[in-house]
Structures are given as structure tokens and as C-alpha cells.
PDB file of N, CA and C in Angstrom:
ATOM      1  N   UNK A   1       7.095   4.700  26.093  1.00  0.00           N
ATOM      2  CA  UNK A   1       8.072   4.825  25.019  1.00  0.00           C
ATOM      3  C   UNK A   1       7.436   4.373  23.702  1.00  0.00           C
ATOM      4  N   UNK A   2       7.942   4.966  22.632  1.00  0.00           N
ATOM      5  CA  UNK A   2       6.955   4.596  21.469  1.00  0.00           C
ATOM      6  C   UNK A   2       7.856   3.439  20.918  1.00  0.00           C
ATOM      7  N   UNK A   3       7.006   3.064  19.752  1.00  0.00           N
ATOM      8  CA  UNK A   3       7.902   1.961  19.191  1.00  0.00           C
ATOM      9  C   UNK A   3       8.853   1.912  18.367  1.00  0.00           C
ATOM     10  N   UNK A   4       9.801   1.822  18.319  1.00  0.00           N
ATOM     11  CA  UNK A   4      10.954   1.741  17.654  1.00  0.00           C
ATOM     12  C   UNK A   4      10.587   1.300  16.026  1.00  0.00           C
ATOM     13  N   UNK A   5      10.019   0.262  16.192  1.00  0.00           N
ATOM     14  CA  UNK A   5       9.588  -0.150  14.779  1.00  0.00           C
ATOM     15  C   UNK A   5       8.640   0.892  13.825  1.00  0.00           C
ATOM     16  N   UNK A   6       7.890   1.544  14.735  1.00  0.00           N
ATOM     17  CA  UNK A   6       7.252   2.356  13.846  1.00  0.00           C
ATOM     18  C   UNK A   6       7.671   3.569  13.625  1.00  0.00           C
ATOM     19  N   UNK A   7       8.380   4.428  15.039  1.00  0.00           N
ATOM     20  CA  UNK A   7       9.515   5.203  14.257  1.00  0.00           C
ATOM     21  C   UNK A   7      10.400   4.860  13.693  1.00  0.00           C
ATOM     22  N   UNK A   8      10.897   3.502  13.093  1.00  0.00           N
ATOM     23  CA  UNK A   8      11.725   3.517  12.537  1.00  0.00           C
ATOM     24  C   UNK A   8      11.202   3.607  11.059  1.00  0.00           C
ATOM     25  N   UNK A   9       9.922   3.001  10.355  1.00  0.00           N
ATOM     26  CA  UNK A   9       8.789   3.259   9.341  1.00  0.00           C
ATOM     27  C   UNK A   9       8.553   4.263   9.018  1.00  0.00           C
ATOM     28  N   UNK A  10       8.235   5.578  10.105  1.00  0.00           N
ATOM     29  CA  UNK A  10       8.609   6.843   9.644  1.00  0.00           C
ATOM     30  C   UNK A  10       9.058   7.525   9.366  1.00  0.00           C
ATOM     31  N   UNK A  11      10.671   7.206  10.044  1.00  0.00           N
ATOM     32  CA  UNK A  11      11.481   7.889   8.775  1.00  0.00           C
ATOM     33  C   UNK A  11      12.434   7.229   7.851  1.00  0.00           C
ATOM     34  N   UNK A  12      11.972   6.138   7.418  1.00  0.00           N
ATOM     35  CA  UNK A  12      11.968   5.962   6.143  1.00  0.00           C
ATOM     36  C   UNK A  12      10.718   6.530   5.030  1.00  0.00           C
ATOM     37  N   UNK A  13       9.241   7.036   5.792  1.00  0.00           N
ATOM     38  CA  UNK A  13       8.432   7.357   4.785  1.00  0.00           C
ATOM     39  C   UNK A  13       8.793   8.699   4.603  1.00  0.00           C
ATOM     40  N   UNK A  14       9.115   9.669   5.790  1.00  0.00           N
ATOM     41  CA  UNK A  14       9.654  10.928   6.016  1.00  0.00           C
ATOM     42  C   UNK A  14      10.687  11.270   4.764  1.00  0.00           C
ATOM     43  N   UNK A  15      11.894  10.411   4.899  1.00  0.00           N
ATOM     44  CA  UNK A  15      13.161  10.082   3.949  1.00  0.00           C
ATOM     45  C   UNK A  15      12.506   9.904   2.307  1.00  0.00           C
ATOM     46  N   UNK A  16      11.178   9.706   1.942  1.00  0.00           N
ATOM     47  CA  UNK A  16      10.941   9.010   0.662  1.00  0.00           C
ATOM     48  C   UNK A  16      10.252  10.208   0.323  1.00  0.00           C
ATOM     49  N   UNK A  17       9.370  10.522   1.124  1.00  0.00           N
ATOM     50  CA  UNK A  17       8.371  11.738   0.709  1.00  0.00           C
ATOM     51  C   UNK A  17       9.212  13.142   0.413  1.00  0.00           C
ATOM     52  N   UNK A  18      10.057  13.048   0.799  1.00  0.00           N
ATOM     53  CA  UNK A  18      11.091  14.421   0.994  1.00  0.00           C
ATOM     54  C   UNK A  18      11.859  14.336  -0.018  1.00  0.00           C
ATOM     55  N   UNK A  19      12.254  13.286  -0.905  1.00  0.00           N
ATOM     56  CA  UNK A  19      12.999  13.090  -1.771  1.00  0.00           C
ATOM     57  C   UNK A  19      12.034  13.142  -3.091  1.00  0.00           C
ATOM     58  N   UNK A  20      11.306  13.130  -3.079  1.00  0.00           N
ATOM     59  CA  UNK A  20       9.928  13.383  -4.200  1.00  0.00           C
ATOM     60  C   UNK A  20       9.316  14.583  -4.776  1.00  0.00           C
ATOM     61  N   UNK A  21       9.405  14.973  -5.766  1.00  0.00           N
ATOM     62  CA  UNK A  21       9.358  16.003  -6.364  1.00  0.00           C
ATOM     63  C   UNK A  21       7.342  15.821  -6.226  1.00  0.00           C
ATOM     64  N   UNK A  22       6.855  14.948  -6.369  1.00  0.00           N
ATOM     65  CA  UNK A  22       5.447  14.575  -6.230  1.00  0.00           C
ATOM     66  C   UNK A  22       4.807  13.336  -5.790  1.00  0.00           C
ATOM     67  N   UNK A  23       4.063  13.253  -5.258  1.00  0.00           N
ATOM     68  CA  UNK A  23       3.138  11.986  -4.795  1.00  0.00           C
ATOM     69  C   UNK A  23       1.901  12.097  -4.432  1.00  0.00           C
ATOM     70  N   UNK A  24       1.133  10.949  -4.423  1.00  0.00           N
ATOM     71  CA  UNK A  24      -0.196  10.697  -4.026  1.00  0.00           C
ATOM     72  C   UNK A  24      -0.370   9.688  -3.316  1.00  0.00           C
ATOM     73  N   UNK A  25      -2.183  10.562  -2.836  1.00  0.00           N
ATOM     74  CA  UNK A  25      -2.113   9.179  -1.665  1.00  0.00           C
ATOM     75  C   UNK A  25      -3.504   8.884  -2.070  1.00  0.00           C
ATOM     76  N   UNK A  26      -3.923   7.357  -1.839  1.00  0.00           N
ATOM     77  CA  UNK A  26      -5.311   7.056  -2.431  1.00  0.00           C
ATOM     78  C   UNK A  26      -5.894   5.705  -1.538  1.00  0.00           C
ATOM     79  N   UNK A  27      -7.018   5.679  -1.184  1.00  0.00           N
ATOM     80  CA  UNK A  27      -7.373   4.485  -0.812  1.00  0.00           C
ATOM     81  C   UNK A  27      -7.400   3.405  -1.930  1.00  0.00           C
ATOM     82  N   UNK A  28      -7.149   1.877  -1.319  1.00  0.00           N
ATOM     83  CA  UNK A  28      -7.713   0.758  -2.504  1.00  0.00           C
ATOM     84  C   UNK A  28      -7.992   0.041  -1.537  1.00  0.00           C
ATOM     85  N   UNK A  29      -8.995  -0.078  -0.283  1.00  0.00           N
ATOM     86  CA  UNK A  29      -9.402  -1.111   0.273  1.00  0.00           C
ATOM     87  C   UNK A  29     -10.093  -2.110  -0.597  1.00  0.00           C
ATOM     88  N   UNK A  30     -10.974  -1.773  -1.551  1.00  0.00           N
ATOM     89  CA  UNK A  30     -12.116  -2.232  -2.532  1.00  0.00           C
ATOM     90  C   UNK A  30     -11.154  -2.716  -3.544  1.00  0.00           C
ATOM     91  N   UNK A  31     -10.112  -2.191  -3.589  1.00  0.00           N
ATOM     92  CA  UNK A  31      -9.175  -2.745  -5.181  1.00  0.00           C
ATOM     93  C   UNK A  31      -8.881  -3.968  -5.164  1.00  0.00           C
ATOM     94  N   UNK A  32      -9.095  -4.768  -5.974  1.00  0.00           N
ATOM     95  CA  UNK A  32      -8.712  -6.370  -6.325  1.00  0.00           C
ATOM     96  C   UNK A  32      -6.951  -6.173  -6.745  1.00  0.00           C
ATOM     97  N   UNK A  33      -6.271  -7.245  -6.653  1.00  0.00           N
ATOM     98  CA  UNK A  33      -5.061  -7.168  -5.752  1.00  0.00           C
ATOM     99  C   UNK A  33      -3.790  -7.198  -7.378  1.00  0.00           C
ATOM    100  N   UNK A  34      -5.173  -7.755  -8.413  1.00  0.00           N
ATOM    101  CA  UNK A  34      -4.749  -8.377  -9.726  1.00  0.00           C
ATOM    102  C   UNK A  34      -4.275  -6.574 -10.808  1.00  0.00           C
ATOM    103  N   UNK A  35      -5.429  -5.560  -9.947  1.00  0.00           N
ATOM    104  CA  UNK A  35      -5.732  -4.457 -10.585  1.00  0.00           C
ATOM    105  C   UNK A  35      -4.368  -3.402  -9.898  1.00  0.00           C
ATOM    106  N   UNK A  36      -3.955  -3.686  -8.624  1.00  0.00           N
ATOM    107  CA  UNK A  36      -3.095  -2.944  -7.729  1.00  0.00           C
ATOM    108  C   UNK A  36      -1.739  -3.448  -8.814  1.00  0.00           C
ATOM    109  N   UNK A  37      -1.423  -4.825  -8.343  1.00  0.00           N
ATOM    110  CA  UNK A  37      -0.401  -5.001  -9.574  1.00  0.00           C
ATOM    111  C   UNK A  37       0.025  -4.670 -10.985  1.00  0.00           C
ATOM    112  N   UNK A  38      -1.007  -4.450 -11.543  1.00  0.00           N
ATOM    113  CA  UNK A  38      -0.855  -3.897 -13.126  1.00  0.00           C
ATOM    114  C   UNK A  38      -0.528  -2.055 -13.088  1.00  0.00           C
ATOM    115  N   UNK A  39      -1.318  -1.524 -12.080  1.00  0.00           N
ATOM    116  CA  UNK A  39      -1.545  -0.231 -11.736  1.00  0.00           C
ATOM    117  C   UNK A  39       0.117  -0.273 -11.108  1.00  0.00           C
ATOM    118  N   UNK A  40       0.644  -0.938 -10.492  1.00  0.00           N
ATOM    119  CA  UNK A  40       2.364  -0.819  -9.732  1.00  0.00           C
ATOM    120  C   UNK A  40       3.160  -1.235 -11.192  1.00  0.00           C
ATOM    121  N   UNK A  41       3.032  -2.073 -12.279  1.00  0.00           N
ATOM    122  CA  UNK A  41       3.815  -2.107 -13.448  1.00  0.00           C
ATOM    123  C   UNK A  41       3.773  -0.841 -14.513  1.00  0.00           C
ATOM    124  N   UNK A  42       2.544  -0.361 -14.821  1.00  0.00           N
ATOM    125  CA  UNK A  42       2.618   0.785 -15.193  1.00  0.00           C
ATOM    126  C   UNK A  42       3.340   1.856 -14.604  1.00  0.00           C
ATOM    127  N   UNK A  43       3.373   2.246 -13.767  1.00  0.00           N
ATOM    128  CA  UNK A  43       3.979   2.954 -12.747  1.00  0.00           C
ATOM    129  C   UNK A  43       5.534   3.456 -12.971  1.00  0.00           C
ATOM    130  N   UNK A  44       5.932   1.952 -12.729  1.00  0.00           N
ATOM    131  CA  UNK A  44       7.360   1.568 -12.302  1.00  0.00           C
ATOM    132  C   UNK A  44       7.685   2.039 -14.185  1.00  0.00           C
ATOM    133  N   UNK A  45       6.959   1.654 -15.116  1.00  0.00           N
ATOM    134  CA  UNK A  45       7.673   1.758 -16.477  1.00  0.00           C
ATOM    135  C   UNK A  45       8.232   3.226 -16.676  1.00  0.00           C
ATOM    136  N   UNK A  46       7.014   3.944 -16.070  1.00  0.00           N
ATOM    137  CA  UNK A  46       7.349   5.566 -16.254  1.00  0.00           C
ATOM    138  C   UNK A  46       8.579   6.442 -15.152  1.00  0.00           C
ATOM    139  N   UNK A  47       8.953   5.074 -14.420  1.00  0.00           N
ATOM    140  CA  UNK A  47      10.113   5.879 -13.105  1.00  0.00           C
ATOM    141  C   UNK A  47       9.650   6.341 -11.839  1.00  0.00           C
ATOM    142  N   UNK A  48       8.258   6.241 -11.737  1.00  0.00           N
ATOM    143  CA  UNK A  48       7.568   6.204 -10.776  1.00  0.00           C
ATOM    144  C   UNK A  48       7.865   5.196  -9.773  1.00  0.00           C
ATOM    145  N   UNK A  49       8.004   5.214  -8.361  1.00  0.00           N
ATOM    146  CA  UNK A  49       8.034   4.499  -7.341  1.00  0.00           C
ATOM    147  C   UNK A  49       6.583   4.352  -6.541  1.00  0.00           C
ATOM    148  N   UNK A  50       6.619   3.296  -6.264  1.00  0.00           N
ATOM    149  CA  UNK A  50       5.298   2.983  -5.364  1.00  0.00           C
ATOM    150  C   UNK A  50       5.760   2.345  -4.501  1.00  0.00           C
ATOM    151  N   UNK A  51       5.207   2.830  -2.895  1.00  0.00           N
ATOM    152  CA  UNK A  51       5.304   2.479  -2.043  1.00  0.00           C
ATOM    153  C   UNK A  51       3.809   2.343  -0.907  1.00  0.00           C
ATOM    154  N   UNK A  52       3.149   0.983  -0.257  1.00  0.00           N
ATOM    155  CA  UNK A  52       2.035   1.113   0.125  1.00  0.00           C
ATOM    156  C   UNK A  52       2.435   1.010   1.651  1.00  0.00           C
ATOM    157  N   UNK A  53       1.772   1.699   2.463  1.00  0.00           N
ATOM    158  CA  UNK A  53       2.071   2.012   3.604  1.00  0.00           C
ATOM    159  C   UNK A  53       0.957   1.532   4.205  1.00  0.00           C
ATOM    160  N   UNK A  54       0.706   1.109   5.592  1.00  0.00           N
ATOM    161  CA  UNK A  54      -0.195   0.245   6.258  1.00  0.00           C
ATOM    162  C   UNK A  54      -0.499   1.456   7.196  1.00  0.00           C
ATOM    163  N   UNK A  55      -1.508   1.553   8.017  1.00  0.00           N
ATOM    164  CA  UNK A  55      -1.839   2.487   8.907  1.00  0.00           C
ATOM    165  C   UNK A  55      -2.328   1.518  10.175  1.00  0.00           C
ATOM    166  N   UNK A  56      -1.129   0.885  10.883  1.00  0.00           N
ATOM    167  CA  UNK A  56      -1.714   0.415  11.982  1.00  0.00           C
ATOM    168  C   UNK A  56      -0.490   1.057  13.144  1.00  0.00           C
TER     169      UNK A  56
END
């Protein structure tokens, strides 16, 4: 049986992506955490949503 928790993660990402006229997807393993934050305030000013998703 799969996990509940992670289907339950999917469709909420399912639910977000579908409601989005556009999005991207990008690695930042290498990104310093100071640079992710400023990059999520800009973002948010323009109405943009950010959401970071874990892949485990």
C-alpha cells in the first residue's frame, strides 16, 4: 500500500500545478539559503507563489 502521506503531497501539488496559469521547476541544491529567501520575497511581491517540494 503506498503512503498516505505522500499521496496525500500529491495532490495537493497536483491541486497547485493545475491551478497555475505557469510555473517552473529549478534545482538550488548549491543555493545559499540567504539567496533562496530574497529570490521567495521578490516573488511573492509580484503575486507569484512559491512552493519547494522535497523529492524523497
Amino acid at each position: 500500500m503506498k503512503n498516505q502521506k505522500k499521496l496525500s503531497q500529491l495532490a495537493v501539488v497536483t491541486d497547485f500545478l493545475t491551478q497555475s496559469d505557469n510555473f517552473a521547476l529549478f534545482k538550488f541544491e548549491k543555493t545559499k539559503h540567504i539567496a533562496l529567501e530574497a529570490l521567495r520575497r521578490e516573488l511573492l511581491k509580484t503575486g507569484a507563489k512559491v512552493r519547494v517540494i522535497k523529492n524523497t
